[in-house]
PDB file of N, CA and C in Angstrom:
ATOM      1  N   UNK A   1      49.475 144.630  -8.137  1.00  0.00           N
ATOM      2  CA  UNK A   1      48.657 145.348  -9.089  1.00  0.00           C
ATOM      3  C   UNK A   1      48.324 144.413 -10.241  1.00  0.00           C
ATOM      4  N   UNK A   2      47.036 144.536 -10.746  1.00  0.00           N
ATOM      5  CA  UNK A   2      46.708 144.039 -11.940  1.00  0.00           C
ATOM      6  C   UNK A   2      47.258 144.611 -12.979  1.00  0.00           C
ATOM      7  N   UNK A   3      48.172 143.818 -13.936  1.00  0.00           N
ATOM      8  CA  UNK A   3      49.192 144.110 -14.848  1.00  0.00           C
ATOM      9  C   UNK A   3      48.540 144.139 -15.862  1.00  0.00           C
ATOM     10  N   UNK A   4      47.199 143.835 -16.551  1.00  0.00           N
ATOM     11  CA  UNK A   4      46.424 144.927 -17.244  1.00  0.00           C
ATOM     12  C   UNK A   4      45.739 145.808 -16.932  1.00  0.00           C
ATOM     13  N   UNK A   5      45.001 146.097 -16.171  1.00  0.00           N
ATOM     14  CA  UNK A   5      44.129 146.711 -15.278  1.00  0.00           C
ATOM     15  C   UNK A   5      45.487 148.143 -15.449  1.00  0.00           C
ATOM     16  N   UNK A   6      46.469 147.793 -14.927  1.00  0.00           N
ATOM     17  CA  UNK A   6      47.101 148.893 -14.740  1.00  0.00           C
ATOM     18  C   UNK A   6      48.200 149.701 -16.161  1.00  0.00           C
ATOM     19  N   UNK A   7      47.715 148.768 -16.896  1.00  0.00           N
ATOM     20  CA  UNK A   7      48.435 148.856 -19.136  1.00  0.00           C
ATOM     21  C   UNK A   7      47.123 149.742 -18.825  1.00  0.00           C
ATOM     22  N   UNK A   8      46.127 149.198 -19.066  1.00  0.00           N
ATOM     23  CA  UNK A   8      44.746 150.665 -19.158  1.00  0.00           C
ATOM     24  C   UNK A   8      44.556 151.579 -19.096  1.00  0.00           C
ATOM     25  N   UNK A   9      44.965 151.744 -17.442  1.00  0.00           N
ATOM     26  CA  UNK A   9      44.408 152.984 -16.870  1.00  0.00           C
ATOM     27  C   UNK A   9      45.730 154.128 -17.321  1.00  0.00           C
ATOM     28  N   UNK A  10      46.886 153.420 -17.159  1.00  0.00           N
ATOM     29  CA  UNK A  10      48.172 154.099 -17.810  1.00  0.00           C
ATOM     30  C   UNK A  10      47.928 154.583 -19.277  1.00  0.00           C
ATOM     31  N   UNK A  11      47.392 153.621 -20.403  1.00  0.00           N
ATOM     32  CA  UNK A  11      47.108 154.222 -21.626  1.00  0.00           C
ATOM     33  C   UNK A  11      45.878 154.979 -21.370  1.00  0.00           C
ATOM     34  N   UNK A  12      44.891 154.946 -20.846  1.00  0.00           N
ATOM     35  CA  UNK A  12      43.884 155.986 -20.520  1.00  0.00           C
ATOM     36  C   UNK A  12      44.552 157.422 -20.131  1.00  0.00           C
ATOM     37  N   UNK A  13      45.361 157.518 -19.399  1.00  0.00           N
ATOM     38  CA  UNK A  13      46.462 158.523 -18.795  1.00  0.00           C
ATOM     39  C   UNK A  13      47.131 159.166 -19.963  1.00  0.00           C
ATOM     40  N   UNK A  14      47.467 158.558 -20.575  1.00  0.00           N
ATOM     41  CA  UNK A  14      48.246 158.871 -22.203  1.00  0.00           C
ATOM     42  C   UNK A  14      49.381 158.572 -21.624  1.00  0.00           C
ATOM     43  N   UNK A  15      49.579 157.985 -20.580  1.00  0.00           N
ATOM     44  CA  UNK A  15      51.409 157.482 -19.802  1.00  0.00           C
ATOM     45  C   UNK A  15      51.983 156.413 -21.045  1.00  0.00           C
ATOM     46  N   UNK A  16      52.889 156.483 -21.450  1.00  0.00           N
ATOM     47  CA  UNK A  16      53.773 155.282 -22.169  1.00  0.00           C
ATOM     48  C   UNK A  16      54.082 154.606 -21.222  1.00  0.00           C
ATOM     49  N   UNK A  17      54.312 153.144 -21.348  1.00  0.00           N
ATOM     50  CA  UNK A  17      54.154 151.736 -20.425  1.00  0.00           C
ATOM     51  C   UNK A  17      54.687 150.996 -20.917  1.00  0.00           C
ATOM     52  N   UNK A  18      55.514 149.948 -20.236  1.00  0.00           N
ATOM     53  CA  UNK A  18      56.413 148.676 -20.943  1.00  0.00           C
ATOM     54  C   UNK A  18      56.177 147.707 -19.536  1.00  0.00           C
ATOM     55  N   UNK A  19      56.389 146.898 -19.419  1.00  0.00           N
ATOM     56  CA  UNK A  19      56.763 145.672 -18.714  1.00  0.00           C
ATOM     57  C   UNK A  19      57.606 145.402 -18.513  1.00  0.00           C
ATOM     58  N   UNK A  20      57.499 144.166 -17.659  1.00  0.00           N
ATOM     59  CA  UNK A  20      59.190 143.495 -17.060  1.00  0.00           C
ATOM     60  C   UNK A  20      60.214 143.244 -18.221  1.00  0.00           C
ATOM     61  N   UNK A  21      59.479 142.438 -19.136  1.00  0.00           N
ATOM     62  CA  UNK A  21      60.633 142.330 -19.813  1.00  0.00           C
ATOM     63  C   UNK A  21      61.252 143.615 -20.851  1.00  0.00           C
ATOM     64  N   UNK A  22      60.502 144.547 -20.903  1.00  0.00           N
ATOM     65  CA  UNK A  22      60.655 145.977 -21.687  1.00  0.00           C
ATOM     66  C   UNK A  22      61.718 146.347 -20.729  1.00  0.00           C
ATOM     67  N   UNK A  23      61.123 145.922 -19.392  1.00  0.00           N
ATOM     68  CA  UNK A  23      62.513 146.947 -18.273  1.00  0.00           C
ATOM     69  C   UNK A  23      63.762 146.025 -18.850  1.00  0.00           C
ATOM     70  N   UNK A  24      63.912 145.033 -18.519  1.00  0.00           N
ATOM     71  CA  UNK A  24      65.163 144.168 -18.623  1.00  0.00           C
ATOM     72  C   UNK A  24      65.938 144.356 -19.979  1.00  0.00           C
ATOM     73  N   UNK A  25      65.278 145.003 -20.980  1.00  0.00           N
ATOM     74  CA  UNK A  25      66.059 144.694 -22.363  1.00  0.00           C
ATOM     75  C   UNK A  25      66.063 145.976 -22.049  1.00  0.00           C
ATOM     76  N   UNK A  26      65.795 147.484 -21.682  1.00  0.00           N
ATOM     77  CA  UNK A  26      66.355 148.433 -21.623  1.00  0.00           C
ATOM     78  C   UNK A  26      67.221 148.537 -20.524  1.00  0.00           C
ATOM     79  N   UNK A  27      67.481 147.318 -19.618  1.00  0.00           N
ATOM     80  CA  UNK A  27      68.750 147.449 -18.779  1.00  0.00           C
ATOM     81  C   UNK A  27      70.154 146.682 -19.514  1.00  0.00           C
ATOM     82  N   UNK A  28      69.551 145.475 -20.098  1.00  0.00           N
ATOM     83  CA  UNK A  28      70.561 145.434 -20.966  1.00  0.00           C
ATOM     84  C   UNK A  28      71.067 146.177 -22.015  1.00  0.00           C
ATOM     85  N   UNK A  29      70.147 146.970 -22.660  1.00  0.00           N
ATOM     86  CA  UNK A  29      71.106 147.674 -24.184  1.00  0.00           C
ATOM     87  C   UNK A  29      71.559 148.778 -23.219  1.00  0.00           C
ATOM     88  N   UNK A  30      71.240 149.330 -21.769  1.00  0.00           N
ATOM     89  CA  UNK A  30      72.173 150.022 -21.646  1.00  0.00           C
ATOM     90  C   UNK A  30      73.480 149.640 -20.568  1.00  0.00           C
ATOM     91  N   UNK A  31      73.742 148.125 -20.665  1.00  0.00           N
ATOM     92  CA  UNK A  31      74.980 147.495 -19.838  1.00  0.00           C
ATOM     93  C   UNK A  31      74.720 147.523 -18.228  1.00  0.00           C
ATOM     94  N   UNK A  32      73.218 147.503 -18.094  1.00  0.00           N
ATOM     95  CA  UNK A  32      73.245 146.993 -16.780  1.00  0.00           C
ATOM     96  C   UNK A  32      73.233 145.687 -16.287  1.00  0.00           C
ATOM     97  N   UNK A  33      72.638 144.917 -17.248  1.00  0.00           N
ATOM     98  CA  UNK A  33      72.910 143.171 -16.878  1.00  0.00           C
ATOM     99  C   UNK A  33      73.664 142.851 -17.949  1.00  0.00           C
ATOM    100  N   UNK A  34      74.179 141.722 -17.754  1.00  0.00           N
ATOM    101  CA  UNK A  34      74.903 141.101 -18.795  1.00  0.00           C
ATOM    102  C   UNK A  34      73.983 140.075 -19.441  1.00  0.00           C
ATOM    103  N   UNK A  35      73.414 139.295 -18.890  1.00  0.00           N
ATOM    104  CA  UNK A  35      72.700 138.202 -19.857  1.00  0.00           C
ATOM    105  C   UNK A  35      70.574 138.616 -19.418  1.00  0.00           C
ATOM    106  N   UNK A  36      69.994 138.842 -20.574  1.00  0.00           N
ATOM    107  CA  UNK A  36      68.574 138.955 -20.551  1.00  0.00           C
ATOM    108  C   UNK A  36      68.163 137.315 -20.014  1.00  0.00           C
ATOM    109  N   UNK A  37      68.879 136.286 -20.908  1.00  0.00           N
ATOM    110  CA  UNK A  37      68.212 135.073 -20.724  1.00  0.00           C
ATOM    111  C   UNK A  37      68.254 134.598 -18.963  1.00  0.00           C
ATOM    112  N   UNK A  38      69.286 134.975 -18.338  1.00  0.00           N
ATOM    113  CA  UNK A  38      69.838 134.239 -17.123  1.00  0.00           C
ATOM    114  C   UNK A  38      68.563 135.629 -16.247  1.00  0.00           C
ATOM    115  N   UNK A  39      68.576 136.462 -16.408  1.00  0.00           N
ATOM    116  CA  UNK A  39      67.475 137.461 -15.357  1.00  0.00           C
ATOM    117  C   UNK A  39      66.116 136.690 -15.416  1.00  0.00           C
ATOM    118  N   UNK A  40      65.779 136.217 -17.362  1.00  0.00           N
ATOM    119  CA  UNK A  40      64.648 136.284 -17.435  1.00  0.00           C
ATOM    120  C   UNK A  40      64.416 134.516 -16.613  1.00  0.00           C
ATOM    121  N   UNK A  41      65.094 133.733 -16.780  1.00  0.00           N
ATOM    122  CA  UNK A  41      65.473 132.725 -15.941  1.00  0.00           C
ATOM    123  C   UNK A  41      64.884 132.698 -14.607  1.00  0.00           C
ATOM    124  N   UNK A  42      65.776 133.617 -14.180  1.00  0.00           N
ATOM    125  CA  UNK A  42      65.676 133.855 -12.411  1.00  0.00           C
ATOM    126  C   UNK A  42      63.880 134.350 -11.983  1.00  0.00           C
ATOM    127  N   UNK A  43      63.986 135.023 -13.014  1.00  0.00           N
ATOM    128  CA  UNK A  43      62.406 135.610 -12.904  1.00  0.00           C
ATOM    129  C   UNK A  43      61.537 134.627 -13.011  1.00  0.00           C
ATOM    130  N   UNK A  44      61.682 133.719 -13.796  1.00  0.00           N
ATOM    131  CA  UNK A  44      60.692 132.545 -14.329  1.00  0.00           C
ATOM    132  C   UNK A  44      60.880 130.986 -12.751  1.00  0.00           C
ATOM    133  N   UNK A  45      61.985 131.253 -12.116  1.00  0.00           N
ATOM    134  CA  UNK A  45      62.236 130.041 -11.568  1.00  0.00           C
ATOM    135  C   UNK A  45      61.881 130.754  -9.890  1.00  0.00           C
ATOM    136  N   UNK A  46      61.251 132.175 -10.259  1.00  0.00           N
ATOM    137  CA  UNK A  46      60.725 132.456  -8.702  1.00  0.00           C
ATOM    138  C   UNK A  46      59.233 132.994  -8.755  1.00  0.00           C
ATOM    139  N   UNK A  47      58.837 132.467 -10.070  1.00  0.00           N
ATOM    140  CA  UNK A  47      57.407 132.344 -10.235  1.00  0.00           C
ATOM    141  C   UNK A  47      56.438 132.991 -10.929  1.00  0.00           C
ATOM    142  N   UNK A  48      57.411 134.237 -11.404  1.00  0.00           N
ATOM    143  CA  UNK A  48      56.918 134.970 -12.444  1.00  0.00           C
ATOM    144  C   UNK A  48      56.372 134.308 -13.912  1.00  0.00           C
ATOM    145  N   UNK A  49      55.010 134.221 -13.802  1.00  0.00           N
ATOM    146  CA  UNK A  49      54.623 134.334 -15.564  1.00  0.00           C
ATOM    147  C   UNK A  49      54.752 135.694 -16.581  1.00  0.00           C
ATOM    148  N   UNK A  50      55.876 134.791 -17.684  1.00  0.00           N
ATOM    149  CA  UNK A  50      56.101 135.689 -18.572  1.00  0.00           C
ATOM    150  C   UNK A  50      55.951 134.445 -20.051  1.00  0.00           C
ATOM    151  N   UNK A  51      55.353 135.156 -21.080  1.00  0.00           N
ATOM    152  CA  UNK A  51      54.471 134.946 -22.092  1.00  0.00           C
ATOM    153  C   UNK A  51      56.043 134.196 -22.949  1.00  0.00           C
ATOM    154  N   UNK A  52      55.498 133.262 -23.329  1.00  0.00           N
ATOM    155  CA  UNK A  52      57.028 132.397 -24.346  1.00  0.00           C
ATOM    156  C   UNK A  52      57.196 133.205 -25.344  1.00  0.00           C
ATOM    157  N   UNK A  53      55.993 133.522 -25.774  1.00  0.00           N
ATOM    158  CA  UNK A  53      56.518 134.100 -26.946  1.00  0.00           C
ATOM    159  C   UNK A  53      56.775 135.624 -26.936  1.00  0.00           C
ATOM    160  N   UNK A  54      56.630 136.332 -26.020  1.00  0.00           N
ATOM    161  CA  UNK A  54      56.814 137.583 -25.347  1.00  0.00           C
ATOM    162  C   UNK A  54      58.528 137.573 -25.689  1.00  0.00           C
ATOM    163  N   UNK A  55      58.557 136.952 -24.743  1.00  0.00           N
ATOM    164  CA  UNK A  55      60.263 135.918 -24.527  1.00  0.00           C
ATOM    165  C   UNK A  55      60.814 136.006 -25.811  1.00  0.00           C
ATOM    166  N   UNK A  56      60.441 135.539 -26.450  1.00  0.00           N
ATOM    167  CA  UNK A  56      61.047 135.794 -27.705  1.00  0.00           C
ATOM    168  C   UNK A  56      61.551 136.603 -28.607  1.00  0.00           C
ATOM    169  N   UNK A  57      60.419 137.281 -28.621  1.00  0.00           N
ATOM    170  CA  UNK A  57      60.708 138.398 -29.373  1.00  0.00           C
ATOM    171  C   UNK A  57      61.583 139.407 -28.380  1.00  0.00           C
ATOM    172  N   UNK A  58      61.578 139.496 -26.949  1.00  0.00           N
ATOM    173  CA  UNK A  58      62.829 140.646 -26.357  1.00  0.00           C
ATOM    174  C   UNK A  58      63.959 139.955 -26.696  1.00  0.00           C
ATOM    175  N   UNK A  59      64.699 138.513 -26.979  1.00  0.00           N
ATOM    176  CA  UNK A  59      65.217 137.789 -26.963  1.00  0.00           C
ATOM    177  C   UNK A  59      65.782 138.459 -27.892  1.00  0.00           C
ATOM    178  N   UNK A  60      64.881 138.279 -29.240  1.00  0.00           N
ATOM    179  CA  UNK A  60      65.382 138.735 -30.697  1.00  0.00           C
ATOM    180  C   UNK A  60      65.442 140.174 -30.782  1.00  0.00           C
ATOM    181  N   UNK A  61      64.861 140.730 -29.969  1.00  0.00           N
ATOM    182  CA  UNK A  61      64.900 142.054 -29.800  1.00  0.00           C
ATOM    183  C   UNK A  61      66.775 143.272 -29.531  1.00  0.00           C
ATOM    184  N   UNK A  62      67.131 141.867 -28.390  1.00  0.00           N
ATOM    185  CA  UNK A  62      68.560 142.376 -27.556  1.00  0.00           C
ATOM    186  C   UNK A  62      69.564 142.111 -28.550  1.00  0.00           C
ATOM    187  N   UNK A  63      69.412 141.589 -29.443  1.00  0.00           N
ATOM    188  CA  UNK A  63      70.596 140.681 -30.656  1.00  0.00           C
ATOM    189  C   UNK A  63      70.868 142.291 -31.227  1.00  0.00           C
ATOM    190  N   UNK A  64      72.058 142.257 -31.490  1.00  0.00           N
ATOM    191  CA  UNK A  64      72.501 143.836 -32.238  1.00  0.00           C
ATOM    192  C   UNK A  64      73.082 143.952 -33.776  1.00  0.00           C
TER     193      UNK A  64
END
């Protein structure tokens, strides 16, 4: 699926929407992974583009 194409039609919907890394930091604050950096890693080293500075801010986001 086109990963804006499909942010659109979802906010057209009035659906609330997050992304991969939205999923991953709500699996971490609720203790399903242990490290964001090592997933977001794995994700990045099997080809996934994800935005650096996206990255960042969930990064700074997971800090408590």
């Amino acid at each position: 699926m086109d990963d804006l194409r499909g942010r659109r039609v979802a906010q057209a919907m009035g659906f609330r929407y997050f992304g991969t890394l939205g999923f991953l930091l709500r699996a971490k604050r609720a203790g399903l992974i242990d490290s964001l950096e090592t997933e977001i890693q794995s994700l990045k080293s099997h080809g996934l583009y994800l935005d650096d500075a996206i990255v960042k801010q969930v990064l700074r986001a997971s800090v408590p």
